[in-house]
Protein backbone atom coordinates (compact mmCIF):
# COMPACT_ATOMS: atom_id res chain seq x y z
CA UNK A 1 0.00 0.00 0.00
CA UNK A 2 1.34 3.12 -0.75
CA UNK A 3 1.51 6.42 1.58
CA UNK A 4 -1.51 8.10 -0.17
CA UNK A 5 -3.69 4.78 0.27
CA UNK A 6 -2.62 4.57 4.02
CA UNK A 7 -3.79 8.28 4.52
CA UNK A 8 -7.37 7.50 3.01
CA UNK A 9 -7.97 4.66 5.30
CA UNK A 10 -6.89 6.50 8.02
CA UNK A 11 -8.79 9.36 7.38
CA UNK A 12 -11.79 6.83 6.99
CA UNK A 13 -11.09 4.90 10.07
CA UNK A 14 -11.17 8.57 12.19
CA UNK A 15 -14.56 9.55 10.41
CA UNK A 16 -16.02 6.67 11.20
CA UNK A 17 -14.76 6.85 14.86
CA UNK A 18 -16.05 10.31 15.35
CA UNK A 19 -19.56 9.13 13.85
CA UNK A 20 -19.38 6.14 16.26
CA UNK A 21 -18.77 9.17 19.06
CA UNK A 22 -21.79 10.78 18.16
CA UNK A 23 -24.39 8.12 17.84
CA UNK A 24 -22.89 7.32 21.69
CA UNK A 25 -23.85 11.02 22.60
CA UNK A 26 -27.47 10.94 20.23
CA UNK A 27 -28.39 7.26 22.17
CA UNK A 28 -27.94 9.25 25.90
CA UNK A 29 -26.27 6.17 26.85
CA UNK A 30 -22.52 5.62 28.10
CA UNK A 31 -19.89 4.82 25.85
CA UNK A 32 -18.98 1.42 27.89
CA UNK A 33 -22.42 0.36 27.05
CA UNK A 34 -22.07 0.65 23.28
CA UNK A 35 -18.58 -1.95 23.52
CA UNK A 36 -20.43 -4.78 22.81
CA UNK A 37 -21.90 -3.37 19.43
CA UNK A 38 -18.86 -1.95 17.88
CA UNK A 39 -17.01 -5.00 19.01
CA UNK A 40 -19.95 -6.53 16.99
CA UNK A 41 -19.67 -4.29 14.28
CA UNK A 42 -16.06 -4.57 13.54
CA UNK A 43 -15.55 -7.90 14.43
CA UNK A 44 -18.33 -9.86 13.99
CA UNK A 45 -20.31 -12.40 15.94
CA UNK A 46 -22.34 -11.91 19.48
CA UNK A 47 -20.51 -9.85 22.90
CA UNK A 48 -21.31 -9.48 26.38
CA UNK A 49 -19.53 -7.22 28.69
CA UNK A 50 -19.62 -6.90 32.72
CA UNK A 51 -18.20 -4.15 35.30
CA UNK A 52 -16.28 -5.29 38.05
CA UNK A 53 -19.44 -4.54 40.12
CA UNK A 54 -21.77 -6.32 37.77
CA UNK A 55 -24.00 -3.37 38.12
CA UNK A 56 -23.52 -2.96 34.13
CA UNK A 57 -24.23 -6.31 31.80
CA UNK A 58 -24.58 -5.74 28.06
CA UNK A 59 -24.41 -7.87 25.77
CA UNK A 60 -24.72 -7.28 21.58
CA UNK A 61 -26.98 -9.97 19.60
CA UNK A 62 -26.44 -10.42 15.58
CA UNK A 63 -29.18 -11.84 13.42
CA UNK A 64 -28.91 -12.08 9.76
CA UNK A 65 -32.14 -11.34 6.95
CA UNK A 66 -31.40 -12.10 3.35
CA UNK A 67 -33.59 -10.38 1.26
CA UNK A 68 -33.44 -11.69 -2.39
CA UNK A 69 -35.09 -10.36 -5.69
CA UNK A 70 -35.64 -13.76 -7.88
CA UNK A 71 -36.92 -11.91 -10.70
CA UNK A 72 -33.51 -9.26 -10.59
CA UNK A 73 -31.38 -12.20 -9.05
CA UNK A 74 -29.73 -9.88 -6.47
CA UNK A 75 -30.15 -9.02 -2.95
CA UNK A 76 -28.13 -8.70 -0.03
CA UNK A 77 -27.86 -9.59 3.70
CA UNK A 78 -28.85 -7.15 6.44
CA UNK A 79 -27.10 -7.66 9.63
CA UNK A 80 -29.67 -6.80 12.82
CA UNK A 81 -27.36 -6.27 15.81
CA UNK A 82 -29.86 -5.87 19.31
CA UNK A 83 -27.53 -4.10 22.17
CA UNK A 84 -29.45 -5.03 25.26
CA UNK A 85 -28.25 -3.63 28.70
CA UNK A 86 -28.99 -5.49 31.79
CA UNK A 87 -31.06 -8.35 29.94
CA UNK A 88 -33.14 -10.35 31.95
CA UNK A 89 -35.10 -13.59 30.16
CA UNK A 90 -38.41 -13.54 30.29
CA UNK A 91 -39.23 -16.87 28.97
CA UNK A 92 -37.11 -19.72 27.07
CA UNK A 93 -38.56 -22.44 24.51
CA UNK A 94 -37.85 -25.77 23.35
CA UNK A 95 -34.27 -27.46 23.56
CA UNK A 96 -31.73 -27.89 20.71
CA UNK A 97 -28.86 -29.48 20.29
CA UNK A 98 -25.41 -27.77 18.77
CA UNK A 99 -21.88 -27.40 19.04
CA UNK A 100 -20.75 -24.38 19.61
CA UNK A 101 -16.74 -22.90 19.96
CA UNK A 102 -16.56 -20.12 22.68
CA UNK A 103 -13.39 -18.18 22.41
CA UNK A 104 -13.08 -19.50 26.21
CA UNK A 105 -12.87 -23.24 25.00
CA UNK A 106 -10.18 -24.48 23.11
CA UNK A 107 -12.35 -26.68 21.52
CA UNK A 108 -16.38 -26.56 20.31
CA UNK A 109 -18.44 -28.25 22.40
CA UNK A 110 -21.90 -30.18 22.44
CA UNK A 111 -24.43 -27.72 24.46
CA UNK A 112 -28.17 -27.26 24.85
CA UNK A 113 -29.68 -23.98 23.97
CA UNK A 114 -33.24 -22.69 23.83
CA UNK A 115 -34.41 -22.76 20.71
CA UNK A 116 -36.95 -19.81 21.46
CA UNK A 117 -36.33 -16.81 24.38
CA UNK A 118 -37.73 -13.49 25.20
CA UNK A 119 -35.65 -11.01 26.97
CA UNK A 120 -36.06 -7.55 28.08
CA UNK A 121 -33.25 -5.01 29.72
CA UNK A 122 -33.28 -1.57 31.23
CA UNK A 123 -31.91 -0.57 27.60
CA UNK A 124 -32.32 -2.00 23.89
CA UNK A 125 -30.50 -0.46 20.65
CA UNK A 126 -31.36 -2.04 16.88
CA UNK A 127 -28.40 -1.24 14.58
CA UNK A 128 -29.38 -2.85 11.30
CA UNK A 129 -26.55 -2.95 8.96
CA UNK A 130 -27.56 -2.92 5.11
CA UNK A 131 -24.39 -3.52 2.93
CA UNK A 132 -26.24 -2.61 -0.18
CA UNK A 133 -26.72 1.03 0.91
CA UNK A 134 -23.57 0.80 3.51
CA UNK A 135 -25.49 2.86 6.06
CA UNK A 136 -26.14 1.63 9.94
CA UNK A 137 -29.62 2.46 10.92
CA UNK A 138 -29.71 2.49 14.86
CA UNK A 139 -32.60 3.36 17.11
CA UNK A 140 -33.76 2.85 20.79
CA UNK A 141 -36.52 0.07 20.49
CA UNK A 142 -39.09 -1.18 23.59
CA UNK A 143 -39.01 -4.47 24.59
CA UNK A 144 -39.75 -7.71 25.32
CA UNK A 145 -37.71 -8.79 22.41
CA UNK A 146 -38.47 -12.31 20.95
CA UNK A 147 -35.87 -14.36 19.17
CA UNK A 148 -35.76 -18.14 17.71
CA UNK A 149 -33.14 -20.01 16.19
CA UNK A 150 -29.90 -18.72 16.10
CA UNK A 151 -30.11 -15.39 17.68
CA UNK A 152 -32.35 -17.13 20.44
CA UNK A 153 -28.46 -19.41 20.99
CA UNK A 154 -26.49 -16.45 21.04
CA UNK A 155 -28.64 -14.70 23.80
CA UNK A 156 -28.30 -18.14 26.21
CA UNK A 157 -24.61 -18.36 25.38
CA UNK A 158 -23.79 -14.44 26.25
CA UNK A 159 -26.41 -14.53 29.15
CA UNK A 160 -24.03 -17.41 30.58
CA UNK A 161 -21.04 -15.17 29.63
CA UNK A 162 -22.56 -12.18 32.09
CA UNK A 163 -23.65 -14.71 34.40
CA UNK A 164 -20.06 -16.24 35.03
CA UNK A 165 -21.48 -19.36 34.36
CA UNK A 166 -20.74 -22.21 31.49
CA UNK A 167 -23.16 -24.64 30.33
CA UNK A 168 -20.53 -27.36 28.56
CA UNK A 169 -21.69 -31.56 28.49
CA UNK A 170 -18.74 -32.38 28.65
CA UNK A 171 -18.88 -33.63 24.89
CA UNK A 172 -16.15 -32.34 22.13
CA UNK A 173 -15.67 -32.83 18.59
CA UNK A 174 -13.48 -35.82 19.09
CA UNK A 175 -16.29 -37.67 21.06
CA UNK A 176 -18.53 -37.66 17.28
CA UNK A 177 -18.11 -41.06 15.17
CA UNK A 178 -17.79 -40.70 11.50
CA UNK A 179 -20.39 -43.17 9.25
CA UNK A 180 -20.16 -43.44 5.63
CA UNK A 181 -23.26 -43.92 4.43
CA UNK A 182 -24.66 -44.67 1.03
């Protein structure tokens, strides 16, 4: 990359970080509270974060949409990121099976998740993220929330996260048996 190219990105990074600074300020809410959604954001994937005091639990939820045109064949993927502080579950549903790699483990793991779970908090941000248009529409929205299927799995594994606690069977990888079937 050249000197010119390294300027542009920086100059993009620090726009976007003084944007990030003033959705903080337009939200009324504390810039430790919005961690878990740039970490989601910029990273990818589901956070949780605690204080020392564990007065403060947030945690950031991603859920993907595909929205697809078959008569234009195009579409694209909106990413719907829920920053919930202090969540509390109302309700969980059903019981599925997955394996799942924290970055905690070294290894994924056979757990049991909810496949359904409303949750509230004392504060919940949408950021939905539409890489067609490249904007990030964020809002304060009311809750209960409801979620089901994957998003529903990332709530109970971050919920554990904030709780301290770790639901693990005891079952890896290496415990599977392969079958060739015909």
């Amino acid at each position: 990359m050249d000197n010119y190219s390294d300027i542009n990105q920086l100059i993009r990074k620090i726009k976007f970080n003084l944007e990030e600074q003033q959705v903080i300020k337009d939200l009324k809410i504390e810039p430790d509270v919005f961690l878990p959604l740039l970490f989601s954001l910029k990273f990818g994937g589901n956070w949780s974060i605690k204080n020392k005091t564990d007065s403060l639990k947030v945690m950031a939820i991603k859920d993907k949409l595909t929205r697809y045109d078959p008569e234009k064949m195009t579409g694209s993927t909106l990413e719907i990121i829920h920053l919930i502080s202090n969540p509390s579950i109302i309700n969980e549903e059903g019981q599925i099976y997955r394996l799942e790699k924290c970055s905690e483990s070294k290894e994924r793991r056979v757990v049991t998740r909810p496949y359904k779970v409303q949750i509230d908090g004392l504060d919940i941000i949408r950021a939905e993220l539409n890489p067609k248009t490249m904007d990030i529409a964020i809002k304060h929205v009311n809750g209960p929330l409801s979620f089901e299927g994957s998003a529903a799995f990332g709530i109970s594994h971050e919920m554990e996260h904030l709780r301290g606690s770790k639901k693990d069977t005891g079952k890896c990888l290496w415990d599977f048996r392969y079958q060739t079937v015909d």
